[in-house]
Protein backbone atom coordinates (compact mmCIF):
# COMPACT_ATOMS: atom_id res chain seq x y z
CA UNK A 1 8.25 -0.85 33.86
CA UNK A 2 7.49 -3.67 31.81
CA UNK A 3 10.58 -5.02 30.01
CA UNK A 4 8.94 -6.65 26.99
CA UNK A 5 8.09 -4.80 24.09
CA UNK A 6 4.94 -3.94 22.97
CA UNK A 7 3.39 -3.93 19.87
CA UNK A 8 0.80 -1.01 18.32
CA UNK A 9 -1.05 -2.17 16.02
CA UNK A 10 -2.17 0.63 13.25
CA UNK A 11 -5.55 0.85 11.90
CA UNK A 12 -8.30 2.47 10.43
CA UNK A 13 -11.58 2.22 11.73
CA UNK A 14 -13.66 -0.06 9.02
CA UNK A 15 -15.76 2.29 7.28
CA UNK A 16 -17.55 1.86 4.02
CA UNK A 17 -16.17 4.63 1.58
CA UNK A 18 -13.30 5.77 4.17
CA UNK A 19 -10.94 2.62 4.30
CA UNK A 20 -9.13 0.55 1.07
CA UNK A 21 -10.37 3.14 -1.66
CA UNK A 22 -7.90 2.43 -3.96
CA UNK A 23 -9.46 -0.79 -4.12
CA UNK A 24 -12.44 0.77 -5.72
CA UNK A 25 -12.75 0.40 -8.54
CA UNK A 26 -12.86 -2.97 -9.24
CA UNK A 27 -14.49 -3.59 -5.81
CA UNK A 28 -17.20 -2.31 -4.32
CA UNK A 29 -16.56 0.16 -1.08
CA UNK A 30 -18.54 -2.24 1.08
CA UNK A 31 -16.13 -5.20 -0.12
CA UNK A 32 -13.49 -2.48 0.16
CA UNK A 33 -14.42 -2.15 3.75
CA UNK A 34 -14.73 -5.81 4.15
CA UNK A 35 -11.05 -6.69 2.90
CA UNK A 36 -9.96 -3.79 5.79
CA UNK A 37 -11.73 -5.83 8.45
CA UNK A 38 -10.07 -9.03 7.12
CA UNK A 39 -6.94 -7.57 7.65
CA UNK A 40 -7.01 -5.93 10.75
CA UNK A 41 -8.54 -9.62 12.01
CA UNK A 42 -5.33 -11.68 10.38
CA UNK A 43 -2.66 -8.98 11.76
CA UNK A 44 -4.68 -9.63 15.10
CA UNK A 45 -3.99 -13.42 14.90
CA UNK A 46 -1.17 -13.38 13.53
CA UNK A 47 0.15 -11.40 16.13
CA UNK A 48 -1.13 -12.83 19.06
CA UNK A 49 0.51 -15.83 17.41
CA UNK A 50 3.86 -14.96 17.39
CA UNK A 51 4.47 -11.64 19.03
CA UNK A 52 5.62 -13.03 22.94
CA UNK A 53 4.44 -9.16 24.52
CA UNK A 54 1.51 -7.41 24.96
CA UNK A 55 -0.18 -5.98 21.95
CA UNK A 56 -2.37 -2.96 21.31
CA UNK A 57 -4.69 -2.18 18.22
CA UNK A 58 -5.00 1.74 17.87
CA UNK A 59 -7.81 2.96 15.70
CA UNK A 60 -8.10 6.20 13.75
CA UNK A 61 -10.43 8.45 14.16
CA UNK A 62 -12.46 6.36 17.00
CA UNK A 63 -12.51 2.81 18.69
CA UNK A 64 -16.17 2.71 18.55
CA UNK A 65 -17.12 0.39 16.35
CA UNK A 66 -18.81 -3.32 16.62
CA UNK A 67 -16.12 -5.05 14.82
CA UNK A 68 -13.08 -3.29 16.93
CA UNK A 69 -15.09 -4.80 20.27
CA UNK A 70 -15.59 -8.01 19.33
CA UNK A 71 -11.81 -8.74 18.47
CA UNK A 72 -10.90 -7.13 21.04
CA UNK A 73 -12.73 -9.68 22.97
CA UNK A 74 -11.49 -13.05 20.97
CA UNK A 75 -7.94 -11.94 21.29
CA UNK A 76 -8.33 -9.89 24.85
CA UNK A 77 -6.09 -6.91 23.60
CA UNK A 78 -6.28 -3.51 24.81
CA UNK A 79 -7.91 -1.17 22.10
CA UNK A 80 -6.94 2.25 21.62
CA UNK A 81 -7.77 5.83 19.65
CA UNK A 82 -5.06 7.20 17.99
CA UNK A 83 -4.19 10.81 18.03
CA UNK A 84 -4.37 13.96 15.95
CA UNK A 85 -2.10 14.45 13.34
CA UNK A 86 -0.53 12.79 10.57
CA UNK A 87 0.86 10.17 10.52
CA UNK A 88 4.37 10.72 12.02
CA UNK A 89 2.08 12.93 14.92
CA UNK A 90 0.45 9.87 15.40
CA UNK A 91 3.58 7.35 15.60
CA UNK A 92 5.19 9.47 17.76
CA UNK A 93 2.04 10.20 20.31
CA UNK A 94 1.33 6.46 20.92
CA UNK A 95 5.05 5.59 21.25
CA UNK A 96 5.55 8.09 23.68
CA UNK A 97 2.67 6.97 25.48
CA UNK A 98 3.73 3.65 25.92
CA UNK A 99 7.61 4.34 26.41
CA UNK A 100 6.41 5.66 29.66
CA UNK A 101 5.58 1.86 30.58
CA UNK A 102 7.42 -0.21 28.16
CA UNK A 103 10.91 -0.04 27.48
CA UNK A 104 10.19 -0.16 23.50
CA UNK A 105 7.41 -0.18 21.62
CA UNK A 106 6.65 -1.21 18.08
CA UNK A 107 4.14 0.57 15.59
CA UNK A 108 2.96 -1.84 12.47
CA UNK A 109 0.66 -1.20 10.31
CA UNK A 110 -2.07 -3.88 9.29
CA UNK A 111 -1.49 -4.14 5.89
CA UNK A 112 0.68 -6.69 6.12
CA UNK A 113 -1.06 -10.02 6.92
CA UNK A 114 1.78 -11.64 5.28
CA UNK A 115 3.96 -10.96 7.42
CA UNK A 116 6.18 -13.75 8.82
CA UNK A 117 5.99 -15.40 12.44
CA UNK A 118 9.98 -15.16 12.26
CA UNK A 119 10.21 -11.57 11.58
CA UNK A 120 7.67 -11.02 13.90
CA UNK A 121 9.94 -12.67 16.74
CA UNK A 122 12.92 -10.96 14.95
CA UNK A 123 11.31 -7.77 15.52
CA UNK A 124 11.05 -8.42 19.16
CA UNK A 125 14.05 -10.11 20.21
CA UNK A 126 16.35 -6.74 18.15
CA UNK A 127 13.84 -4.83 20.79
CA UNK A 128 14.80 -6.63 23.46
CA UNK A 129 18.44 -6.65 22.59
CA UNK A 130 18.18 -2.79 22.91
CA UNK A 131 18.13 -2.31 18.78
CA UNK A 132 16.24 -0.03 17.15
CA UNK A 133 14.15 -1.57 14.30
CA UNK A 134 12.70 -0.80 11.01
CA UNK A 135 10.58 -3.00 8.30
CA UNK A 136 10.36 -1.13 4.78
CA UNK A 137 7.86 -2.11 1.97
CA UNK A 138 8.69 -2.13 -2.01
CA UNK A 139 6.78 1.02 -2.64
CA UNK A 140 9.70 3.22 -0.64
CA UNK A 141 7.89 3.53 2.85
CA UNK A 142 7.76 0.95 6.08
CA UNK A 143 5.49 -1.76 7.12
CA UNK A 144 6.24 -1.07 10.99
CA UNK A 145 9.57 0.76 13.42
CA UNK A 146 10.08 -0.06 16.48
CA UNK A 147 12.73 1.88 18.87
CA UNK A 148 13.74 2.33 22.78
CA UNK A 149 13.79 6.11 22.02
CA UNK A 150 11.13 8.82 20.67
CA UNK A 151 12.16 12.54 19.76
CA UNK A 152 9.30 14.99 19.21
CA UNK A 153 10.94 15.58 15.42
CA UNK A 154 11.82 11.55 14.79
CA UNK A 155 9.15 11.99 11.71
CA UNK A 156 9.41 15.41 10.52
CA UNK A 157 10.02 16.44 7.02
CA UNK A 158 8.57 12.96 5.91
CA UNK A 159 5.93 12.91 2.89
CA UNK A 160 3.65 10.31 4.18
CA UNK A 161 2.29 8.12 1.09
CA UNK A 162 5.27 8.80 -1.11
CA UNK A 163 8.27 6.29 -2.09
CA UNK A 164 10.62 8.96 0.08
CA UNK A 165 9.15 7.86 3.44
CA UNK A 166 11.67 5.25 4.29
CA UNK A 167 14.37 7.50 3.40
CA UNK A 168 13.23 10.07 4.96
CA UNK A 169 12.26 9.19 7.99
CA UNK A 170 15.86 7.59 8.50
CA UNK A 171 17.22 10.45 8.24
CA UNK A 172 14.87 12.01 10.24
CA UNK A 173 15.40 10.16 13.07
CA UNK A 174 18.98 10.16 12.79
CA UNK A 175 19.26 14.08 13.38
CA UNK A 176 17.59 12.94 16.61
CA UNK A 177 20.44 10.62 17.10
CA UNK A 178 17.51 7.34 16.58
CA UNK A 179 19.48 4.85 14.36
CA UNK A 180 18.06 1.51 13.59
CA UNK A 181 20.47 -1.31 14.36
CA UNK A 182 18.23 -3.83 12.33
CA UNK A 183 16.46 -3.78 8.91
CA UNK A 184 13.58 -6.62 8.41
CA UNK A 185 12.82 -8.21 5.29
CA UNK A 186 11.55 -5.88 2.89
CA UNK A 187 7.08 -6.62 2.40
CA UNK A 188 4.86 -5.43 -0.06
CA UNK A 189 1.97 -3.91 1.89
CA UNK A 190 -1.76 -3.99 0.22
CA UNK A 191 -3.13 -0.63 -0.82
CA UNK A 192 -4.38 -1.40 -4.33
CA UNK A 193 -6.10 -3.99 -6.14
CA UNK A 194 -2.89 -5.41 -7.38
CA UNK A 195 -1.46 -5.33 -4.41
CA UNK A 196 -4.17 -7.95 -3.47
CA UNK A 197 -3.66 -10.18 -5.87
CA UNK A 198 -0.34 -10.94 -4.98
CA UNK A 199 -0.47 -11.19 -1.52
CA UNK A 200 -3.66 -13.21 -1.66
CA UNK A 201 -1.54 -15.70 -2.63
CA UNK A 202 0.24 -16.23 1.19
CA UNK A 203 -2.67 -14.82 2.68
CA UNK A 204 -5.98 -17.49 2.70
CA UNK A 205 -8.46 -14.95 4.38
CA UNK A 206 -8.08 -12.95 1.48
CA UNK A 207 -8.63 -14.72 -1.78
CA UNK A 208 -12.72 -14.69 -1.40
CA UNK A 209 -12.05 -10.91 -2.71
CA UNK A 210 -10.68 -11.61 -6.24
CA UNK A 211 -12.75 -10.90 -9.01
């Protein structure tokens, strides 16, 4: 068993018309798509930056795509499909799956290029200190949890998308006896156009994409 943790990154595959809609309108669904791939290539660096275990990028619905392979050459990561489901189906397949190697895993989603090198290596070292961990966003949900544990109904009862899913999913997972020892800095994640604007501003990569 490998005792670091490991860290899943979340993703959907870059399709035109499929990924950042509710940037559109103002931008186009190719630039849409193209603000998608920036961000799944800054949580990539980013990570590989400051996370000190191995990393996986898990792609909904399929891997196959030119884009995934050639990251997952620059930053030799394995790549992943993620499962059927929702979201909380999802979470809890590829945690499971790598539980059975790792003793904890982290899920984080890659809307969060922002995202600190410190929390990052807070993230890990609560993991490796046997805490349970949990990153929530302004909008009432969470940019990433990370645990030693997984219960098949950890995320049940959760409205994915709403401002209840932080709160719920706490108290999800505490009927299955999962409490998290450590709250990270609260993040705004980037879902709409606004939501770009603001983060453009600690984020480089993605300030091309104003309009």
């Amino acid at each position: 068993m490998n005792n670091n943790p490991v860290l899943i990154l979340f993703a959907k595959k870059p399709v035109a018309g499929e990924v950042k809609t509710r940037l559109s309108p103002p931008l186009s669904a190719n630039q849409a798509r193209q603000v998608a791939m920036t961000l799944i290539d800054e949580s990539l660096d980013n990570a590989c930056r400051h996370w000190p275990g191995p990393i996986e990028l898990s792609l909904w619905p399929d891997s196959d795509d030119e884009f995934v392979e050639t990251l997952s050459k620059r930053y030799t990561l394995a790549v992943s499909e993620q499962s059927a489901g929702n979201l909380g189906d999802k979470m809890y397949a590829a945690m499971a799956a790598k539980l059975a190697n790792h003793q904890a895993a982290l899920i984080m989603g890659c809307d969060v290029p922002h995202c600190c090198g410190h929390i990052l290596q807070t993230a890990f070292a609560g993991l490796a200190a046997k805490k349970n961990v949990i990153g929530p966003t302004i909008d009432g949900g969470y940019y990433c949890i990370g645990s030693w544990a997984v219960d098949e109904n950890m995320f049940a009862n959760v409205a994915w998308g709403t401002d209840q899913a932080f709160a719920q999913t706490i108290n999800s997972c505490s009927h299955c006896e999962i409490e998290f020892d450590l709250h990270l800095p609260i993040l705004r994640d980037l879902d709409c156009y606004d939501d770009l604007v603001v983060i453009s501003k600690q984020c480089a990569a993605l300030q091309s994409y104003l309009i």
